[in-house]
Protein backbone atom coordinates (compact mmCIF):
# COMPACT_ATOMS: atom_id res chain seq x y z
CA UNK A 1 9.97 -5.78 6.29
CA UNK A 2 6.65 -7.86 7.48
CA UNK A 3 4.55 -8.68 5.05
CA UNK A 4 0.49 -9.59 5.73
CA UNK A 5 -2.09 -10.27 3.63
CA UNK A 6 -5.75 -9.73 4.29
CA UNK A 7 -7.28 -12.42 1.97
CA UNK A 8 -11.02 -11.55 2.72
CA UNK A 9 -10.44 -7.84 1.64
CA UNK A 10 -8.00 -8.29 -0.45
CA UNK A 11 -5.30 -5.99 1.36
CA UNK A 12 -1.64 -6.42 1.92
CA UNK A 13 0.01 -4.92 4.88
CA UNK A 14 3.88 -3.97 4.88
CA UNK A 15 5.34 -3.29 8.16
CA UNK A 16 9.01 -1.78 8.57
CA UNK A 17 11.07 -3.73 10.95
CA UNK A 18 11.75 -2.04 14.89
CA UNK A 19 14.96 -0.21 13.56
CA UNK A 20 13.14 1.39 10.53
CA UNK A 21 9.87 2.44 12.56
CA UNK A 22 10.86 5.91 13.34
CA UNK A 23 10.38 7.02 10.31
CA UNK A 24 7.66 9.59 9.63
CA UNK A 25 7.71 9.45 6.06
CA UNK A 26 8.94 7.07 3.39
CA UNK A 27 9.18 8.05 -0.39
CA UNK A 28 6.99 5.53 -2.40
CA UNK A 29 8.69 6.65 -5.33
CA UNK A 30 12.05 5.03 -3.79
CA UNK A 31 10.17 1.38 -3.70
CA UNK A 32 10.90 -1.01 -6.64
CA UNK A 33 8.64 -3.70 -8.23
CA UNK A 34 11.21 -5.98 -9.12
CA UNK A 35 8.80 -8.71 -10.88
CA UNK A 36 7.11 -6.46 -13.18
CA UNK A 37 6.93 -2.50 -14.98
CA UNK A 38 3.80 -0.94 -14.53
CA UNK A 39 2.39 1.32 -16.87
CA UNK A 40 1.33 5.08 -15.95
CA UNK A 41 -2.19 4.29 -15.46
CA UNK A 42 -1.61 0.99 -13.26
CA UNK A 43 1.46 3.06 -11.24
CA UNK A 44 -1.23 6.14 -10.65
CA UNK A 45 -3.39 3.42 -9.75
CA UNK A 46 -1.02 1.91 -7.55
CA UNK A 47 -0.81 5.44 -5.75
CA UNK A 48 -4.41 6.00 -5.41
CA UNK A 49 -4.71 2.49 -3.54
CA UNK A 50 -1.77 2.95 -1.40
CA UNK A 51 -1.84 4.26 2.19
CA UNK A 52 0.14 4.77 5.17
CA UNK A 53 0.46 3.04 8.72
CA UNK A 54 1.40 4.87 11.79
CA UNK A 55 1.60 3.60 15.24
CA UNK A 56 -0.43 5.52 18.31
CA UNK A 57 2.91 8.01 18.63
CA UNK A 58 2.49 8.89 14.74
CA UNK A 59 5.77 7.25 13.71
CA UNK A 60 5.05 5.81 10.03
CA UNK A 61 5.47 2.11 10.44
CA UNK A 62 4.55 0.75 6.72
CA UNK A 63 1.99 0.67 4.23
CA UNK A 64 -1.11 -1.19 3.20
CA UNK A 65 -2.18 -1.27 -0.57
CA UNK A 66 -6.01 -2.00 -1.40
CA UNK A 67 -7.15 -4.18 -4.11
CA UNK A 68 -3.73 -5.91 -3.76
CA UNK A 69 -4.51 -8.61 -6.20
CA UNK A 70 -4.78 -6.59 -9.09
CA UNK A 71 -1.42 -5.05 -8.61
CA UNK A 72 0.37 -7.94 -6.92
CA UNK A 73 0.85 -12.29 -8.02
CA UNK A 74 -1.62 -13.89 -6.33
CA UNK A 75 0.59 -16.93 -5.18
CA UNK A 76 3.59 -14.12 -3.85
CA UNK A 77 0.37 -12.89 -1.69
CA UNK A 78 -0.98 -16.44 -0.54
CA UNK A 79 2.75 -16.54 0.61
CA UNK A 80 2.11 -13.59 3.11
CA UNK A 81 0.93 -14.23 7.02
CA UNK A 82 -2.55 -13.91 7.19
CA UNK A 83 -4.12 -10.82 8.86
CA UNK A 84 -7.62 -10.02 9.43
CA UNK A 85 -7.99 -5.88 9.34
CA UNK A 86 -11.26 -4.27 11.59
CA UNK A 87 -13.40 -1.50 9.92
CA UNK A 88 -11.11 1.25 11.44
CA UNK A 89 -7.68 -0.35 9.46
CA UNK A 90 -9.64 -0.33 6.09
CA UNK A 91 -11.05 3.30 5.97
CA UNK A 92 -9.14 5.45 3.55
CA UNK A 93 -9.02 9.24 4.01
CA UNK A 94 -10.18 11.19 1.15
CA UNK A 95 -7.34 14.00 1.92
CA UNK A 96 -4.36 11.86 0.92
CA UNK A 97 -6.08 11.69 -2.32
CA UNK A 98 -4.25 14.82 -4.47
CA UNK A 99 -5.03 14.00 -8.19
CA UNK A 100 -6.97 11.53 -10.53
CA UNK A 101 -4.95 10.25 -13.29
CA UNK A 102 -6.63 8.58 -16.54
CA UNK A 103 -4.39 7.62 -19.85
CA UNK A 104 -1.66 9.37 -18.92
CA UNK A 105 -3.81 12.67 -18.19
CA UNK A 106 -4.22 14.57 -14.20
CA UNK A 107 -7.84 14.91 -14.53
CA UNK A 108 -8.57 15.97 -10.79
């Protein structure tokens, strides 16, 4: 896995290696944050933030999480290559959005 990290928006970028790439999907749940545990709110946060990369041919090839710095150390992301993401690689699409959690409760 590549790591990048988009200091000026504050957005990290994991791409699977070649092998891995023709994936379509990839269960989040399956990914483990080894330096911390994150509480329900932060994890539904974590979600909400998270999206999907796929390649021209629509092969999933990683994910990029928003507002990395609140969920990640900011020294393990200075450690990232730098990348620099246009207006099209930062939109979010509101249809990958399925619920709105607050303290524990699904409120949308």
């Amino acid at each position: 896995m590549k790591v990048y990290y988009d200091r000026v928006h504050d957005v990290v970028s994991l791409y699977l290696e070649k092998q891995e790439s023709n994936l379509k999907k990839i269960n989040h749940s399956n990914l483990k944050d080894i330096d911390r545990n994150y509480s329900f709110d932060e994890a539904a946060s974590l979600l909400l933030d998270m999206v999907d990369i796929f390649d021209r041919e629509g092969n999933f090839i990683g994910f990029r999480v928003f507002n990395a710095s609140k969920y990640y150390d900011i020294d393990l992301l200075n450690s990232a290559d730098e990348e620099i993401l246009n207006e099209v690689d930062l939109q979010r699409s509101n249809d990958k959005i399925i619920a709105k959690v607050s303290n524990g409760q699904i409120i949308y």
